[in-house]
Protein backbone atom coordinates (compact mmCIF):
# COMPACT_ATOMS: atom_id res chain seq x y z
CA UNK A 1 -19.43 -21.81 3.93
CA UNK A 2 -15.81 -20.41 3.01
CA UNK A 3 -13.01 -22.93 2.03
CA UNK A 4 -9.41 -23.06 0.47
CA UNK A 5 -9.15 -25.55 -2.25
CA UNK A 6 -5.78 -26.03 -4.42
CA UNK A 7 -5.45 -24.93 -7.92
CA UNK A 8 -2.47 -24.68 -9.61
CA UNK A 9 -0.14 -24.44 -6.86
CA UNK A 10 1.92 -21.35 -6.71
CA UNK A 11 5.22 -22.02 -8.95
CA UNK A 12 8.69 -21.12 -7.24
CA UNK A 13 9.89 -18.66 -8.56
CA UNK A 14 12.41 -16.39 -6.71
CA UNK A 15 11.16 -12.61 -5.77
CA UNK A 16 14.54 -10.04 -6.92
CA UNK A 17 16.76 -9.23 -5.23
CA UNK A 18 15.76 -7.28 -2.00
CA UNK A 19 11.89 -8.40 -2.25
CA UNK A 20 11.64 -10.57 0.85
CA UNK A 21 8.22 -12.06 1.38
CA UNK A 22 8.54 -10.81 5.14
CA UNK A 23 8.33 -7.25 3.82
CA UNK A 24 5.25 -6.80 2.52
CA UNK A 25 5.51 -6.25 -0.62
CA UNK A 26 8.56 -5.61 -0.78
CA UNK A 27 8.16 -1.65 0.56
CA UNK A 28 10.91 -1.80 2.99
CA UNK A 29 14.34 -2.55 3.11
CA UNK A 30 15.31 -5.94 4.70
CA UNK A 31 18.06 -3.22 7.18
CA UNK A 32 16.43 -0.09 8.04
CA UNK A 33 19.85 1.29 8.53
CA UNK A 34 19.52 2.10 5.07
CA UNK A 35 16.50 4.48 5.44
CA UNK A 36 19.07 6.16 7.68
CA UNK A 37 21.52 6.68 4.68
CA UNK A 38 18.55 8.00 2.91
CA UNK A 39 17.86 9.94 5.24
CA UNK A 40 21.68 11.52 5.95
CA UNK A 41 21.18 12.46 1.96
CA UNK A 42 18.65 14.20 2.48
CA UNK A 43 19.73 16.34 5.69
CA UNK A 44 22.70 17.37 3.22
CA UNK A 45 20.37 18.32 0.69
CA UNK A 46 18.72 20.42 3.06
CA UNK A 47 22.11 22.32 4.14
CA UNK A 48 22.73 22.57 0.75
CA UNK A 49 19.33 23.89 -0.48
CA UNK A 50 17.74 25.47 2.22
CA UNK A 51 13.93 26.86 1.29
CA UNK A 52 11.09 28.38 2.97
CA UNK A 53 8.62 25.60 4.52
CA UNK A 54 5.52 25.60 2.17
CA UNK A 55 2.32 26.82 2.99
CA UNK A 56 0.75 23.38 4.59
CA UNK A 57 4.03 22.50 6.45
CA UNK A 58 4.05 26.33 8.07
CA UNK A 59 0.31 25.53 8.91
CA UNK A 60 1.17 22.00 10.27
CA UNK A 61 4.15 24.12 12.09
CA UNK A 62 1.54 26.49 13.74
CA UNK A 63 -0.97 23.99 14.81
CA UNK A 64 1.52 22.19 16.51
CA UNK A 65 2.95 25.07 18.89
CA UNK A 66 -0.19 26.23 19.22
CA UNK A 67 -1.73 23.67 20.97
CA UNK A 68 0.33 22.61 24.24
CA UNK A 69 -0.66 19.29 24.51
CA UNK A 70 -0.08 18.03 20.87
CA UNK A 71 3.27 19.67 20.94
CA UNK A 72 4.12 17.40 24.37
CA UNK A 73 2.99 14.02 22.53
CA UNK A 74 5.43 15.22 18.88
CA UNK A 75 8.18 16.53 21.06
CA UNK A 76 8.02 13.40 23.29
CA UNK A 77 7.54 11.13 20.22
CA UNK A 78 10.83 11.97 18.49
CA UNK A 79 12.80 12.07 21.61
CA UNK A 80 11.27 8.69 23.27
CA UNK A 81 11.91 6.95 19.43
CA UNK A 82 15.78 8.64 19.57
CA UNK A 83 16.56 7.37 22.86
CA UNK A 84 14.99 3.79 23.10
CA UNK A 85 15.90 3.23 19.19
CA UNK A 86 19.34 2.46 20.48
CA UNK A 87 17.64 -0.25 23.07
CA UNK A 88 16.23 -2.04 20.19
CA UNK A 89 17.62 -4.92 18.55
CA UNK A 90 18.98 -2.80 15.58
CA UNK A 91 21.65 -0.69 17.96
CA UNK A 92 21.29 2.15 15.77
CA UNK A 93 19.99 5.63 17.00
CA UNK A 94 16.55 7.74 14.75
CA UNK A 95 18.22 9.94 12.13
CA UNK A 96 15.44 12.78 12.98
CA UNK A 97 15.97 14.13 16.43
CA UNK A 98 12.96 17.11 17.01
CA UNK A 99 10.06 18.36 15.58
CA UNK A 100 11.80 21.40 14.17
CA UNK A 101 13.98 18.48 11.89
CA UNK A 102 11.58 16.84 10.87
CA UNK A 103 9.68 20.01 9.32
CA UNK A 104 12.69 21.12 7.50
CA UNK A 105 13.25 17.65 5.90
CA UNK A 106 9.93 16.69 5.33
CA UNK A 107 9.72 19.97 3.38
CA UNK A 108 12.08 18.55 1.21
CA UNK A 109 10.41 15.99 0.36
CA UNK A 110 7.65 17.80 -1.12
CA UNK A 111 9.89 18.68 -3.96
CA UNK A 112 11.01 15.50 -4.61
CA UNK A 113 10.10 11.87 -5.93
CA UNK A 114 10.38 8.71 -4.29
CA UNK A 115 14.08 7.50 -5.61
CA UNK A 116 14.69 3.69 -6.24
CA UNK A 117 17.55 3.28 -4.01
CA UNK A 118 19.78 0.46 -3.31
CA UNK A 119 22.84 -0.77 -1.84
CA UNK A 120 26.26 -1.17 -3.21
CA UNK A 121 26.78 -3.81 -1.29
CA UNK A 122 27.36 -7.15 -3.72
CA UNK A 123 24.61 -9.29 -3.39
CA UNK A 124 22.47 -6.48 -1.44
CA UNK A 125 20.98 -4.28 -3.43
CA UNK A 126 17.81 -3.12 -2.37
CA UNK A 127 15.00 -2.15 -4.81
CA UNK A 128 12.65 0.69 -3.80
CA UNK A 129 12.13 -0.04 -0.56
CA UNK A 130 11.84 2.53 2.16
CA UNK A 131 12.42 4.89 -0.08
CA UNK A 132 9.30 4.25 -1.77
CA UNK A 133 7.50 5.67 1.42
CA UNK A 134 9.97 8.85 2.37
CA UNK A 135 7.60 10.02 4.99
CA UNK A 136 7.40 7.25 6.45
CA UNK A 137 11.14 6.71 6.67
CA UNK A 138 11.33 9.67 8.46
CA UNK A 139 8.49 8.73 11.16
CA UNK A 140 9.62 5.12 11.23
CA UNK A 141 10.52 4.88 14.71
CA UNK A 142 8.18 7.54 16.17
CA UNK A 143 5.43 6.42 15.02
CA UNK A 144 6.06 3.27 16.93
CA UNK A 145 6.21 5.11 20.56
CA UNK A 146 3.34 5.43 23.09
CA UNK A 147 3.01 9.56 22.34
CA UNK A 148 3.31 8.67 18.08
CA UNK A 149 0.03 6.66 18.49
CA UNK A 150 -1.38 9.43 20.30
CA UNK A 151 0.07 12.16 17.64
CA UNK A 152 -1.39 9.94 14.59
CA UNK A 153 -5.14 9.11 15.96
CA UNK A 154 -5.47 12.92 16.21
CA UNK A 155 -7.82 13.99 13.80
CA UNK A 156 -6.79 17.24 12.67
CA UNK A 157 -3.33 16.43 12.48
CA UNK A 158 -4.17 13.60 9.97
CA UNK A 159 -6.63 16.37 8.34
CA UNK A 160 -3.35 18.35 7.86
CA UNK A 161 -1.50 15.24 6.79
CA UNK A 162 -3.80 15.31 4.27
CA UNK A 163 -3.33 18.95 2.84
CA UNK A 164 0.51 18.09 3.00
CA UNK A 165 0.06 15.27 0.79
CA UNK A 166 -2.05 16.18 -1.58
CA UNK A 167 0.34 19.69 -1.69
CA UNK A 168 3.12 16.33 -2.78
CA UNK A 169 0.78 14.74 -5.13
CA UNK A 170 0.28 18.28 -7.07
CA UNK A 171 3.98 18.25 -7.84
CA UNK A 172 4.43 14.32 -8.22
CA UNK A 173 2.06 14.87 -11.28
CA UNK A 174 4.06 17.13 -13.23
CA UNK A 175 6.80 16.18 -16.10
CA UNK A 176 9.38 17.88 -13.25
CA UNK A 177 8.87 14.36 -10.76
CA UNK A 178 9.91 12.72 -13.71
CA UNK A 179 14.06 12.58 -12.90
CA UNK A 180 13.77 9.43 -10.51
CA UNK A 181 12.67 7.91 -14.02
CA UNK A 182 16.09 8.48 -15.36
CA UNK A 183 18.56 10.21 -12.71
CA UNK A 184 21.55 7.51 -12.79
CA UNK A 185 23.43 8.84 -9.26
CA UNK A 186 25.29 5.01 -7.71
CA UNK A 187 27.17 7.59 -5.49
CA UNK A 188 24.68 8.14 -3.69
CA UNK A 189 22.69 4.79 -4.07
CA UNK A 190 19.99 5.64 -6.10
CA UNK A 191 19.22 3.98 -9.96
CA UNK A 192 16.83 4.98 -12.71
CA UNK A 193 13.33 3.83 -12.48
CA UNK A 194 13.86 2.95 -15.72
CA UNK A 195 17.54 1.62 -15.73
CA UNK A 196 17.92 -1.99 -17.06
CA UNK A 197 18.74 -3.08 -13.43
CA UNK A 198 14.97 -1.56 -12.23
CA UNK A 199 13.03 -2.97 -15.25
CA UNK A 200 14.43 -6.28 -14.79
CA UNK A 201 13.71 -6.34 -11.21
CA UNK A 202 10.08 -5.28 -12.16
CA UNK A 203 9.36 -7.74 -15.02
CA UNK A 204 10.51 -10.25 -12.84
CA UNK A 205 7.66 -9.72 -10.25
CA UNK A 206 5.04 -9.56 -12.63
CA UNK A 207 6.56 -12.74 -14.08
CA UNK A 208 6.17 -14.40 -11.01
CA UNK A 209 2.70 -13.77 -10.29
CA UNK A 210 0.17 -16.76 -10.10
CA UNK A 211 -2.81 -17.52 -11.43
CA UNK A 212 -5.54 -19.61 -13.55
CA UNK A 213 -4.09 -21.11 -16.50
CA UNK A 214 -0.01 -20.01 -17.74
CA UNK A 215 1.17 -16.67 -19.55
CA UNK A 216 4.23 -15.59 -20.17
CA UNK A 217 6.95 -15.42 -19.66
CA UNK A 218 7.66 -12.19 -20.74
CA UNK A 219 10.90 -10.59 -21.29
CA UNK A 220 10.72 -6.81 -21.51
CA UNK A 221 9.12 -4.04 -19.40
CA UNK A 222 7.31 -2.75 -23.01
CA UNK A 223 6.00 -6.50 -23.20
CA UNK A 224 4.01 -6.07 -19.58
CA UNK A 225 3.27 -2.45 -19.50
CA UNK A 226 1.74 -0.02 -21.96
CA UNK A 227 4.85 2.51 -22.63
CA UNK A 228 7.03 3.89 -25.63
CA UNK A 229 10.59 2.73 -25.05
CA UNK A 230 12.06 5.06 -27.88
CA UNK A 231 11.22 7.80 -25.35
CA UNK A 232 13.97 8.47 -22.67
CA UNK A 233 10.89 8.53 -20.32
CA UNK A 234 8.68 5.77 -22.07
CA UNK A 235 6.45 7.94 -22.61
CA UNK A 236 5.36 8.52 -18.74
CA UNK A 237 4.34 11.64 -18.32
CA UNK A 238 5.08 12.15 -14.36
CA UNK A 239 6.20 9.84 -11.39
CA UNK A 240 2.26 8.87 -10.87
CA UNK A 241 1.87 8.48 -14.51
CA UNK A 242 4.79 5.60 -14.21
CA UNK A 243 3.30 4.72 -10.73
CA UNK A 244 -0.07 4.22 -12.05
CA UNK A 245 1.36 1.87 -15.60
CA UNK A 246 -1.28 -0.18 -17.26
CA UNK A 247 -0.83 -3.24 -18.66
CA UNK A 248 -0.64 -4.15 -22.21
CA UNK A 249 -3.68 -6.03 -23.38
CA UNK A 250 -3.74 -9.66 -22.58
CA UNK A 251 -1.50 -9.40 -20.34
CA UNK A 252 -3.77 -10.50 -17.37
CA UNK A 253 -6.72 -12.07 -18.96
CA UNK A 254 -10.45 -12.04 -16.79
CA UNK A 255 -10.68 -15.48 -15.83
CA UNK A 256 -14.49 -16.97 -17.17
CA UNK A 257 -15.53 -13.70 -17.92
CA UNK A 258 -19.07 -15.25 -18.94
CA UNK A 259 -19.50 -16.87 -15.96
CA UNK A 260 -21.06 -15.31 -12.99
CA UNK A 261 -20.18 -17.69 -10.40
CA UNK A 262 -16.17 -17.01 -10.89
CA UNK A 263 -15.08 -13.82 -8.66
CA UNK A 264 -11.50 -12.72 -10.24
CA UNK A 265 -8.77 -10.50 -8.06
CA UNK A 266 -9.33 -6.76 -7.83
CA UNK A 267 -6.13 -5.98 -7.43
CA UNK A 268 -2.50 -7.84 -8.52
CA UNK A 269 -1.77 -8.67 -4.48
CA UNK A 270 -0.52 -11.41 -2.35
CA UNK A 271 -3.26 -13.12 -0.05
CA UNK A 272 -2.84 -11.71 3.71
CA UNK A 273 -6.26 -13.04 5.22
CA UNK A 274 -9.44 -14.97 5.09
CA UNK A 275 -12.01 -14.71 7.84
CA UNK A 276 -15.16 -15.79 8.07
CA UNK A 277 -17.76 -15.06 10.71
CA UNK A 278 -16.78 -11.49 10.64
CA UNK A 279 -18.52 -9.48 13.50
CA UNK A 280 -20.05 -6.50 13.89
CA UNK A 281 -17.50 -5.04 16.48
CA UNK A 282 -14.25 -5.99 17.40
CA UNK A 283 -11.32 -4.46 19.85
CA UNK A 284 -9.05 -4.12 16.23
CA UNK A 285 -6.50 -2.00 18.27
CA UNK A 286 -5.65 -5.30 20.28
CA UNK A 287 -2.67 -7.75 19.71
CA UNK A 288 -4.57 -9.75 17.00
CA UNK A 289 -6.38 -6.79 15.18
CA UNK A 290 -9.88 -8.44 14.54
CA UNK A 291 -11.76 -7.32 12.18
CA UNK A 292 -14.40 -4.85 12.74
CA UNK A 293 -17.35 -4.32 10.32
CA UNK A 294 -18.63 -1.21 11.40
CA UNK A 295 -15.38 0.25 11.86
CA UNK A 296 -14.03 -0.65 8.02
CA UNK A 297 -16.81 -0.11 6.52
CA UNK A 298 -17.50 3.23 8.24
CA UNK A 299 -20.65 2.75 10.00
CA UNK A 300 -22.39 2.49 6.12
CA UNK A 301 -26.25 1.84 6.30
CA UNK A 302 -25.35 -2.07 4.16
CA UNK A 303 -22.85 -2.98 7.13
CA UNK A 304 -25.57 -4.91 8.89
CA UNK A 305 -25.73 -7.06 5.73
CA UNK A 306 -22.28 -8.43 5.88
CA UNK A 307 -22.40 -9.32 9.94
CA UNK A 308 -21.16 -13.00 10.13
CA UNK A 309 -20.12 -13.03 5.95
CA UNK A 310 -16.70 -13.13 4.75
CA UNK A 311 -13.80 -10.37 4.13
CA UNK A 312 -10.57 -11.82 2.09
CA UNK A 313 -7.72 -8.90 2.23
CA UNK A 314 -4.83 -8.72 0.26
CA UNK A 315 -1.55 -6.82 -0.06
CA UNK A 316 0.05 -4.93 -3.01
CA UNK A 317 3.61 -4.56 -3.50
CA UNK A 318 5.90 -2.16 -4.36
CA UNK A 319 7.38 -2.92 -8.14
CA UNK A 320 3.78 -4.53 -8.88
CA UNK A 321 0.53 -2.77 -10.30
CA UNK A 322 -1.45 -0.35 -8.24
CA UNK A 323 -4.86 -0.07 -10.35
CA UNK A 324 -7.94 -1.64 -9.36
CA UNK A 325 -10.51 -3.93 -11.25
CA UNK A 326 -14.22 -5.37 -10.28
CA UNK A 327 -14.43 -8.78 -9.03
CA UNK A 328 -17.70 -9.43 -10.70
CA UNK A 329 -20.13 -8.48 -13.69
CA UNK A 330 -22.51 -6.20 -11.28
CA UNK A 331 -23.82 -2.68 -10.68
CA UNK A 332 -22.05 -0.08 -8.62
CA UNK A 333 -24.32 1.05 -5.82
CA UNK A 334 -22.36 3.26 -3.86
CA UNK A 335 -18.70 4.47 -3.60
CA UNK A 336 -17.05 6.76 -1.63
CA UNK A 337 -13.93 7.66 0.53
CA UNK A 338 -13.47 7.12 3.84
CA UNK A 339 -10.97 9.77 5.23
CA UNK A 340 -8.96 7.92 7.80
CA UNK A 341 -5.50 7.81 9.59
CA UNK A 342 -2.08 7.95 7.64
CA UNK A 343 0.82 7.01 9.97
CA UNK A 344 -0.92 5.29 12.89
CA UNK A 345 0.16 1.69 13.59
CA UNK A 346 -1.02 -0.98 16.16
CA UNK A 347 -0.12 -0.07 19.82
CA UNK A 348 1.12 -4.24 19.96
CA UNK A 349 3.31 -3.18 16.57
CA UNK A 350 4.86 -0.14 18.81
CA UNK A 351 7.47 -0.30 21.60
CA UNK A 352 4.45 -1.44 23.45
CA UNK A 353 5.84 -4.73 22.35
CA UNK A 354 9.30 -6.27 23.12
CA UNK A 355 10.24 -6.69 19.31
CA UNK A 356 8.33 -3.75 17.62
CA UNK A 357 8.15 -3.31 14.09
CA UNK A 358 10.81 -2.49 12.08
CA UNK A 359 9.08 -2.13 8.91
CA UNK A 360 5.64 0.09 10.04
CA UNK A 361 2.72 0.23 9.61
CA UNK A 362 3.50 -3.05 7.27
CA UNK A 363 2.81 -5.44 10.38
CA UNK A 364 -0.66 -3.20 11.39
CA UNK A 365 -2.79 -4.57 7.93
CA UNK A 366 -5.85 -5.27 9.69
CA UNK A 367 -6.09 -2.86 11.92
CA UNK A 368 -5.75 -0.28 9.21
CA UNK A 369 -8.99 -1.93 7.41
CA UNK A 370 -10.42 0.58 10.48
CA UNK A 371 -8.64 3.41 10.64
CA UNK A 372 -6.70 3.77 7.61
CA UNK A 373 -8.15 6.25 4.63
CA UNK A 374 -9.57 3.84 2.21
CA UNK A 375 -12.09 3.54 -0.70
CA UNK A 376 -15.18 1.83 -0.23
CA UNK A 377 -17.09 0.37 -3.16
CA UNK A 378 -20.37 -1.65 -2.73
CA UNK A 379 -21.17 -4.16 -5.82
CA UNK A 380 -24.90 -5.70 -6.69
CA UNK A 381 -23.43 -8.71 -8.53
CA UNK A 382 -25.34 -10.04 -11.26
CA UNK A 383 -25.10 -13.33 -9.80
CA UNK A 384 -28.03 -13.21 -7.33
CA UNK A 385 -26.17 -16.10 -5.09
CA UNK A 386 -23.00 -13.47 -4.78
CA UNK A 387 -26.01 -9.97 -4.69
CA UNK A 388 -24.57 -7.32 -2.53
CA UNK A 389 -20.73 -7.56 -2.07
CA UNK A 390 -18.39 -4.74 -1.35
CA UNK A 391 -14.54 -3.82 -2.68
CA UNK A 392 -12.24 -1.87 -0.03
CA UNK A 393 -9.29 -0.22 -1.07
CA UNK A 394 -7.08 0.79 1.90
CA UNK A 395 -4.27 3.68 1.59
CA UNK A 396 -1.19 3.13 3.71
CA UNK A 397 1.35 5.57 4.47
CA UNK A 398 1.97 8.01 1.85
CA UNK A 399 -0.92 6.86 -0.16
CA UNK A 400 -2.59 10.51 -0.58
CA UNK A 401 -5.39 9.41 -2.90
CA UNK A 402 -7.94 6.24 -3.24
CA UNK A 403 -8.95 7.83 -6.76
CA UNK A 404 -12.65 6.02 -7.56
CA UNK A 405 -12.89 6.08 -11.59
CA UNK A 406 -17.01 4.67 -11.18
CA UNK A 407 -19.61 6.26 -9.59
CA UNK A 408 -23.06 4.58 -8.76
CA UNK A 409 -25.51 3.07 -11.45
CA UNK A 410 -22.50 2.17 -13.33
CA UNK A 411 -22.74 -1.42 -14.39
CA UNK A 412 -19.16 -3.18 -14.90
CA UNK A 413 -18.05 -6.49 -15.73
CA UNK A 414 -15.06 -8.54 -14.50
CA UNK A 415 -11.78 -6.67 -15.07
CA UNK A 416 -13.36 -3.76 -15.67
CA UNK A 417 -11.56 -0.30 -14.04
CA UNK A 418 -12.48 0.58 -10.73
CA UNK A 419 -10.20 3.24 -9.81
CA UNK A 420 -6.29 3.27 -8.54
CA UNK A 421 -3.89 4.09 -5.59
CA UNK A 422 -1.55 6.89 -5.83
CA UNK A 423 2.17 7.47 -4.74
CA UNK A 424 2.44 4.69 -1.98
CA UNK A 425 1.87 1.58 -0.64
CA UNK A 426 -1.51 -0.33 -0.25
CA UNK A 427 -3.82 -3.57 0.78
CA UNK A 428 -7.50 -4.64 -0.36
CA UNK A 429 -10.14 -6.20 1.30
CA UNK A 430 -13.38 -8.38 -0.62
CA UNK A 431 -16.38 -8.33 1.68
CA UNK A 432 -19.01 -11.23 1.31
CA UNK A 433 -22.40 -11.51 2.70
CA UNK A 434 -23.31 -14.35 5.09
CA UNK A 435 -24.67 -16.96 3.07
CA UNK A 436 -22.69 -16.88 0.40
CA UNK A 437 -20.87 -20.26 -0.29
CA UNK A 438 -16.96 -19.57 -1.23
CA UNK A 439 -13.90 -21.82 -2.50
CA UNK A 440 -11.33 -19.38 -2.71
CA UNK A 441 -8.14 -19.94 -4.56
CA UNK A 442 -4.97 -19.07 -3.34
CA UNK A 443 -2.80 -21.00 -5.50
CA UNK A 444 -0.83 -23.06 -2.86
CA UNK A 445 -0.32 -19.62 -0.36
CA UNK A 446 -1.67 -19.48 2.83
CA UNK A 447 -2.67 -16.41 3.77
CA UNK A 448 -0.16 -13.95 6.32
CA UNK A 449 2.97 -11.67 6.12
CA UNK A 450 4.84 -14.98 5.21
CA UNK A 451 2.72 -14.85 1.77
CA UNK A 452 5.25 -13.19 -1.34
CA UNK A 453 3.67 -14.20 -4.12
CA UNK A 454 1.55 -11.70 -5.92
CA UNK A 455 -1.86 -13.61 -7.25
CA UNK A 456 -2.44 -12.10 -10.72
CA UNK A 457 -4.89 -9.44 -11.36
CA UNK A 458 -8.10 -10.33 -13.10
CA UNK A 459 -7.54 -14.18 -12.86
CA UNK A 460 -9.84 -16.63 -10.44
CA UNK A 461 -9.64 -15.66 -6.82
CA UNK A 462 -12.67 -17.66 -5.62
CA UNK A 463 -15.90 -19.39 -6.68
CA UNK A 464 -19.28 -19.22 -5.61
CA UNK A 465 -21.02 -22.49 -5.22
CA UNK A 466 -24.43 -22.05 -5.26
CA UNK A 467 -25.39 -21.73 -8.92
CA UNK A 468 -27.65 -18.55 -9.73
């Protein structure tokens, strides 16, 4: 049995400026004609700074003309997403016209960090956003046509997506990413990370998170997250070191950490589904996306034990907290990751679809739980009435690394670390076993895109009823 049950109804309290609950998580811009801004920046950067394409991009390069059919499907896919763009409701045409483009600017990229931009516009400005996913601002729109799906389900061109991104990650690392932190440029509609304007916006969303019980409110960025504000940089060593920010101490407290029946949030998300009766197989490419055990959990030899159970999935956002914690006191079995997929969206998402999405892959969340790479992590609870239960950390987009920080035999208890996203934009799912009796908390959200409240980490996402 799975049910919803009210507990301390979400308070109202408005999202900043720019973080529209129909954005999930805030990762796009409400306009996309500001990605194409962006994206006019960064051609002139390009004129400007020409360079040599680096050693993964020349290989992508190479692979492409090399094989005759996959350079049909990325030639088609940026010229079908140029010309029916303007057929859309948006009126405005792609920014990246070829293949050759799209090399030279993604290229680019590779030496840069993902800029909070925003509009000048009074009232307008835009936090993060699109930005916060460059690639995918550049493959917006062609990753939405017929030939883009087939470009993205190829497996070795998501094999090379993978060198490319991890060649990004290597310099996103180093004290060099860390400009975005400070670089103060309103000409050209980016602010500091770490501006007043940014840290405001971001203590705001962690103010507004629900949960068990009341904290807060808190006032100041160094009140929230562990950092040294007497250094220009707070003390962040890199762009992922500010991307991957812990939390003070205390500030999200493990709800009943003694008792074994309370299963907390793994991650600080807003609640996207809950579906019970989960199936073994499921057409998760159609319209609605089902969920498809063997498919998201990779075919795993325990995937038989969760057929009819219970899979909760959640979505991150952008200004929030990207590390992950365990849901119960238990023993890690098994974790792994799943290589998967990184800019493949929903055929019904694409121009497939009369009103295709503007904001992808944000509107494709379950049917990445299949395809998507993502970090699986199977948990023997203490609580035998909970026993084997399983964490799923899916990478969208840029996401280069699901980065597990417990291996198996561990035991952990509630709150306790169990790895993080890097660089981009995510979801979670919690995978129960049939059997197991639920009342899940959602703190007066129902579940679905329209959800844009983030439920706290570490506080009381659901209970199990059958004592242990």
């Amino acid at each position: 049995m799975t049910r919803i049950v009210k507990k301390n109804s979400a308070m109202n309290i408005p999202l900043p400026c720019g973080l529209s609950p129909t954005r999930l998580g805030g990762w796009l811009p409400k306009d996309p004609r500001y990605a194409g801004n962006w994206i006019r920046k960064l051609k002139k950067a390009v004129v400007q700074r020409p360079c040599k394409l680096v050693e993964p991009i020349l290989e992508f390069q190479d692979m492409v003309y090399s094989d005759p059919v996959l350079y049909a499907n990325v030639s088609m896919m940026f010229s079908e997403a140029h010309f029916r763009e303007k057929f859309t409701p948006l009126g405005w045409e792609s920014e990246v016209k070829d293949f050759d483009e799209f090399l030279q600017l993604l290229n680019a990229i590779m030496t840069t960090a993902p800029e909070c931009f925003y509009t000048n516009t009074p009232g307008g400005e835009q936090p993060a956003g699109l930005i916060g996913f460059p690639i995918n601002a550049l493959l917006d729109w062609p990753m939405a046509t017929t030939a883009g799906y087939d470009v993205f389900s190829n497996s070795l061109v998501n094999q090379q997506f993978k060198k490319i991104l991890n060649y990004w990650s290597s310099y996103l690392v180093t004290p060099e990413s860390r400009y975005v932190l400070v670089q103060d440029d309103p000409a050209e509609q980016t602010i500091p990370w770490l501006g007043d304007t940014v840290r405001s916006w971001i203590v705001q969303v962690a103010n507004s998170a629900v949960g068990e019980g009341s904290i807060g409110p808190f006032t100041s960025f160094e009140q929230i997250f562990q950092s040294t504000p007497q250094d220009p940089y707070y003390g962040f060593a890199s762009w992922d070191d500010f991307f991957t920010r812990k939390f003070v101490d205390g500030v999200r407290p493990i709800s009943e950490p003694g008792d074994d029946n309370v299963i907390v949030n793994a991650c600080e998300s807003a609640p996207y589904a809950l579906v019970p009766n989960v199936r073994t197989s499921a057409q998760f490419w159609l319209k609605d996306q089902a969920y498809s055990l063997e498919n998201m959990l990779n075919w795993d030899e325990f995937t038989p034990q969760f057929v009819g159970g219970t899979v909760y999935q959640a979505f991150l956002s952008a200004l929030s907290y990207h590390r992950w914690h365990s849901p119960v006191n238990g023993t890690i079995v098994k974790a792994y990751v799943v290589n998967g997929s990184y800019y493949l969206e929903n055929l019904y998402q694409s121009f497939l679809n009369n009103d295709p999405d503007p904001t992808s892959p944000n509107n494709s969340q379950g049917f990445l739980t299949a395809v998507a790479t993502r970090a699986l992590i199977f948990i023997e609870a203490d609580n035998p009435a909970i026993g084997l239960m399983c964490v799923m950390h899916v990478g969208m987009a840029e996401v280069s690394s699901c980065d597990i920080t417990v291996k198996p035999g561990d035991h952990v208890k509630k709150g306790d670390q169990l790895g993080m996203f890097h660089f981009g934009g995510s979801t979670y799912c919690l995978f129960f076993r049939p059997g197991v009796s639920l009342e899940f908390y959602l703190y007066g959200q129902t579940p679905g895109p329209q959800a844009g409240t983030n439920i706290r980490v570490n506080t009381a996402i659901a209970k199990c009823l059958v004592k242990a």
